[in-house]
C-alpha atoms as a PDB file:
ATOM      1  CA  UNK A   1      -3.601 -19.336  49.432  1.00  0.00           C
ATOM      2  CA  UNK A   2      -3.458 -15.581  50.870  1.00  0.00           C
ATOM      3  CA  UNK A   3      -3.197 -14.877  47.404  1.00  0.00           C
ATOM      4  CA  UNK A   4      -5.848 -16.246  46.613  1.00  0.00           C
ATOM      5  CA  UNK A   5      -7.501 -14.797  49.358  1.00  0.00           C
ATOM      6  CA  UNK A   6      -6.089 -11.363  48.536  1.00  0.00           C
ATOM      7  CA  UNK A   7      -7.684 -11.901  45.403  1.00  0.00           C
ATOM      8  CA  UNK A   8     -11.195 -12.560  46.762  1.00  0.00           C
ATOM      9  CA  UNK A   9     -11.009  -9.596  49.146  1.00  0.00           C
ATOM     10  CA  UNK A  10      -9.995  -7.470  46.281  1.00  0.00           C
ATOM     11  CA  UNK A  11     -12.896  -8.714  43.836  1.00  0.00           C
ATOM     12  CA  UNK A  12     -15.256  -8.082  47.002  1.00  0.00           C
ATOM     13  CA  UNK A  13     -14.057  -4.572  47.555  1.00  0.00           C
ATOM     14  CA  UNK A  14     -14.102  -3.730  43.806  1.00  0.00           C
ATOM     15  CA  UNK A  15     -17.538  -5.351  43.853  1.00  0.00           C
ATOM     16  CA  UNK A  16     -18.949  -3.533  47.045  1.00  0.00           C
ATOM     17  CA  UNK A  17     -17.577  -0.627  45.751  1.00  0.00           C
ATOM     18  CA  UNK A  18     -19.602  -0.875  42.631  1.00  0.00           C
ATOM     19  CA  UNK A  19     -22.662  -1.474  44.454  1.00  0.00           C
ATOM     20  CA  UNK A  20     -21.929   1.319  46.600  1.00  0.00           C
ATOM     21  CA  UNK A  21     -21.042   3.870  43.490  1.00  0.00           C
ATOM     22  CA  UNK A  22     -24.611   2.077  41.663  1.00  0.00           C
ATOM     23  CA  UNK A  23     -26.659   3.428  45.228  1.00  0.00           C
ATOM     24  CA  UNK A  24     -24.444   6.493  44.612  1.00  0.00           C
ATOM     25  CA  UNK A  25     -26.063   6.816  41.675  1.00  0.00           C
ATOM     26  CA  UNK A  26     -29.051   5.953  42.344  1.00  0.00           C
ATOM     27  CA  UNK A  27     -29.621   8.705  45.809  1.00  0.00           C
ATOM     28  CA  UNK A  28     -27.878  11.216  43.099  1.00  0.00           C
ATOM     29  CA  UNK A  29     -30.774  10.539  40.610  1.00  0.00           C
ATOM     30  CA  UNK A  30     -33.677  10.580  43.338  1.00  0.00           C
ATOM     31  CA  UNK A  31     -31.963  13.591  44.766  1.00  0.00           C
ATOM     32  CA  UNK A  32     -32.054  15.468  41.245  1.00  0.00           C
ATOM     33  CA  UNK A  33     -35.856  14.142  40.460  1.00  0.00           C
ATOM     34  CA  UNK A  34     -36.905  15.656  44.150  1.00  0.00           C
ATOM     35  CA  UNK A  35     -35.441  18.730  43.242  1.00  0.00           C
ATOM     36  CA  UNK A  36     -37.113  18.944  40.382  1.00  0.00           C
ATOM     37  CA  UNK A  37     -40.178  17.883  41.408  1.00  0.00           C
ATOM     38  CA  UNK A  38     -39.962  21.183  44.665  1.00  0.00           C
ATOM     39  CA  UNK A  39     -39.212  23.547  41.944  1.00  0.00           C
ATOM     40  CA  UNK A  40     -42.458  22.269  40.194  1.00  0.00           C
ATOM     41  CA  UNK A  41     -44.249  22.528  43.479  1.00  0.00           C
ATOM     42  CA  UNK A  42     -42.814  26.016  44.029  1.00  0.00           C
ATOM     43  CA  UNK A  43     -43.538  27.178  40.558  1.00  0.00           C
ATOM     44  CA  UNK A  44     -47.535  25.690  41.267  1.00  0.00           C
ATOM     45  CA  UNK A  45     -47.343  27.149  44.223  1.00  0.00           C
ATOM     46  CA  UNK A  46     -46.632  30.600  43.398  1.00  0.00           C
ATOM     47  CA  UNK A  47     -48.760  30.257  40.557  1.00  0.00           C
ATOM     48  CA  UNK A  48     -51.871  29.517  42.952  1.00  0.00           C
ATOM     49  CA  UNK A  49     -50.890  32.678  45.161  1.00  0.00           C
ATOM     50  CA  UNK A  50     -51.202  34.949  41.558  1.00  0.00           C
ATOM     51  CA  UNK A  51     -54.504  32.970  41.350  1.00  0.00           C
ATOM     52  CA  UNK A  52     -55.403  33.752  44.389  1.00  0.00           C
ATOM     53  CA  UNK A  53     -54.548  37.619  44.430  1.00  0.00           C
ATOM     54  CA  UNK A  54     -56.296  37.602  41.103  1.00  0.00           C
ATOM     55  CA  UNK A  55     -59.243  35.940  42.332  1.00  0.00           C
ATOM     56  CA  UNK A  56     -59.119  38.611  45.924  1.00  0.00           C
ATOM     57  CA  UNK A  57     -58.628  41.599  43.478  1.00  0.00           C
ATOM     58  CA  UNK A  58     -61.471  40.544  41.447  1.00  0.00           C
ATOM     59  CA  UNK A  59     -63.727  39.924  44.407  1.00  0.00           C
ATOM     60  CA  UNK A  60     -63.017  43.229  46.097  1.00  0.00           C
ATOM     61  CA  UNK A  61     -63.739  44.443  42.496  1.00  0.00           C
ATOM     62  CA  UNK A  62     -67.070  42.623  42.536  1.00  0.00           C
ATOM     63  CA  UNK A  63     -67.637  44.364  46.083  1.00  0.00           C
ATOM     64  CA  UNK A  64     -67.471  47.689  45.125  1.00  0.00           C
ATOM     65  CA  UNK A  65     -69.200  46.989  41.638  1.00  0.00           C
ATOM     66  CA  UNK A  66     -71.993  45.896  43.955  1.00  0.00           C
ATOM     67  CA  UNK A  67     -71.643  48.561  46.322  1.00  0.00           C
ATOM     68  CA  UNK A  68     -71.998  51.214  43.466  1.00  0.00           C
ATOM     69  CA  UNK A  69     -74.759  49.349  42.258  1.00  0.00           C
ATOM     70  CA  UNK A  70     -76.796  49.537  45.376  1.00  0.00           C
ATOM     71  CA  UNK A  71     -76.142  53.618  46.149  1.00  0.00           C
ATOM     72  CA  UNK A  72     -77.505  53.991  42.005  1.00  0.00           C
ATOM     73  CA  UNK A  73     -80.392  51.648  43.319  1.00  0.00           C
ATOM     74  CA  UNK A  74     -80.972  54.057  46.539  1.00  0.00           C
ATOM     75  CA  UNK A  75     -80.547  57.131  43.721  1.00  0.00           C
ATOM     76  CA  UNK A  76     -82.882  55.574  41.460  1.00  0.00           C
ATOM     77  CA  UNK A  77     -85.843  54.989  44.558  1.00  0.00           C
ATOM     78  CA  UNK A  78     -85.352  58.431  45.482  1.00  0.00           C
ATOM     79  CA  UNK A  79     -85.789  59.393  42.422  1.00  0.00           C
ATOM     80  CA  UNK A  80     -88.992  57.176  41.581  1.00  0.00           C
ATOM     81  CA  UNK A  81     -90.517  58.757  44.915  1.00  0.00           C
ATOM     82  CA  UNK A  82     -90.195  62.065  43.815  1.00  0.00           C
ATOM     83  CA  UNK A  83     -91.682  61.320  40.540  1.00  0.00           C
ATOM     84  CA  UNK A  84     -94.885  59.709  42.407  1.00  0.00           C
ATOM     85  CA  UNK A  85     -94.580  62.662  44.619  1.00  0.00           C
ATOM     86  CA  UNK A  86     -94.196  65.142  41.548  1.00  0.00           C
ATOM     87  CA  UNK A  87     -97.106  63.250  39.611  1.00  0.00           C
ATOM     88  CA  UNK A  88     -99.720  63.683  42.180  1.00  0.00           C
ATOM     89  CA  UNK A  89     -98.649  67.480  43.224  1.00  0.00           C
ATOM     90  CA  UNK A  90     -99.206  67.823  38.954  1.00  0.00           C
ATOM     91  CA  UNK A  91    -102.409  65.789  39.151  1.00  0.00           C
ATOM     92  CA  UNK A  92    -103.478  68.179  42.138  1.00  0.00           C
ATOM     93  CA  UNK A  93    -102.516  71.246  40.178  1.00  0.00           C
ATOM     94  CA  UNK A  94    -104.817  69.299  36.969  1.00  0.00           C
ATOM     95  CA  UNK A  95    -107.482  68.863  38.626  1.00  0.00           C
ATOM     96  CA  UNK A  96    -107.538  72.051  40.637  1.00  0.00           C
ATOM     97  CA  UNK A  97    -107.094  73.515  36.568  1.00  0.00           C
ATOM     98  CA  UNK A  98    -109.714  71.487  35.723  1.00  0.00           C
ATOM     99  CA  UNK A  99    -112.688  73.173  38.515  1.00  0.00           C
ATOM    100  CA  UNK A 100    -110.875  76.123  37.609  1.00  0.00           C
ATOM    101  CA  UNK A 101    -111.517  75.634  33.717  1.00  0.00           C
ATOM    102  CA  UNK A 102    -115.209  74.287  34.459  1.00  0.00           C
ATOM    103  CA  UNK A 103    -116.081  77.272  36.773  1.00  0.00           C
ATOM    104  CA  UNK A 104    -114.864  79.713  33.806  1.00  0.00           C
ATOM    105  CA  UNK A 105    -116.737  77.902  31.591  1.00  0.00           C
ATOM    106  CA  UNK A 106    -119.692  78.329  33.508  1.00  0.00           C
ATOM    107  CA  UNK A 107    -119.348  81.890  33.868  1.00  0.00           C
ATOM    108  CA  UNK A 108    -118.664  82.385  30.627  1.00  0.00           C
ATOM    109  CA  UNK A 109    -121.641  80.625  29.593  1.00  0.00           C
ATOM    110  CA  UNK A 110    -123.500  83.195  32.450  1.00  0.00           C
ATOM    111  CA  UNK A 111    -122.179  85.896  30.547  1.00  0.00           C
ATOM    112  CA  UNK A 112    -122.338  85.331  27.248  1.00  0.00           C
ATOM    113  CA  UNK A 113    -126.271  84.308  28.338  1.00  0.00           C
ATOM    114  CA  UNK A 114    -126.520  88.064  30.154  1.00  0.00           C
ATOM    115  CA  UNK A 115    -125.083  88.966  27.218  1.00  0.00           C
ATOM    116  CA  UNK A 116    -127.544  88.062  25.129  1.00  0.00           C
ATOM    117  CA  UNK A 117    -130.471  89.215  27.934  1.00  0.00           C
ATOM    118  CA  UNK A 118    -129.058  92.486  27.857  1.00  0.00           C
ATOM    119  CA  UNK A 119    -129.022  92.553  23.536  1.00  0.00           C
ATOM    120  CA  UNK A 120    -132.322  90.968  23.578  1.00  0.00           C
ATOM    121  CA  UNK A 121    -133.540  93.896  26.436  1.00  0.00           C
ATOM    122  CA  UNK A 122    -132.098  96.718  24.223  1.00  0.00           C
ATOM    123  CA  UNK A 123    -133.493  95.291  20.818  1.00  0.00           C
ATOM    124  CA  UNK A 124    -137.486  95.291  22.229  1.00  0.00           C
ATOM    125  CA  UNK A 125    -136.752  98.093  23.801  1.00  0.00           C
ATOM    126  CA  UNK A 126    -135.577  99.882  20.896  1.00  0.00           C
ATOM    127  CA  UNK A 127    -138.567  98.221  19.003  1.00  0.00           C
ATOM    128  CA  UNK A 128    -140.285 100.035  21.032  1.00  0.00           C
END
């Protein structure tokens, strides 16, 4: 009988040892597959962080873009004033040319008509 028992304590050890080599086994495996799975979380993480630098570089990029965009846009304003500014300083100078022009017209006209006074005087009065 304690042989037998012996026996049955030994095939319980063996088989509580088995079961506790199996959970063994099984905490190994869940240890190696949580592993695995941080280093896939790491890797995703650090791949976000890139992402996200990317995505700051390209803003800050978009900033200045924008930036330059608005001092050509305060050029370009400038530079449309002084063209409305320029135009109506020309048109001044136009139509200050233009009484200019019609005043030597007239006078010209005057002349050329004394002109012709003075060459119809001298022809009667050679005729004479």
């Amino acid at each position: 009988e304690k042989e037998k028992m012996k026996n049955m304590l030994d095939s319980r050890y063996k088989m509580l040892e088995r079961e506790k080599e199996d959970k063994v086994a099984i905490l190994e495996k869940n240890r190696d597959q949580l592993l695995d799975n941080l280093d896939q979380e790491k890797i995703a993480k650090n791949g976000l962080a890139d992402e996200k630098v990317q995505l700051y570089r390209k803003l800050e990029d978009s900033k200045l873009e924008i930036s330059q965009l608005e001092d050509t846009m305060k050029l370009v304003q400038v530079d449309v004033g002084n063209c409305i500014v320029e135009k109506r300083e020309d048109k001044g100078k136009l139509d200050n040319l233009d009484i200019v022009l019609t005043n030597l017209k007239k006078e010209k006209k005057e002349m050329e008509s004394q002109c012709l006074e003075i060459v119809l005087w001298k022809r009667k009065k050679t005729k004479k």
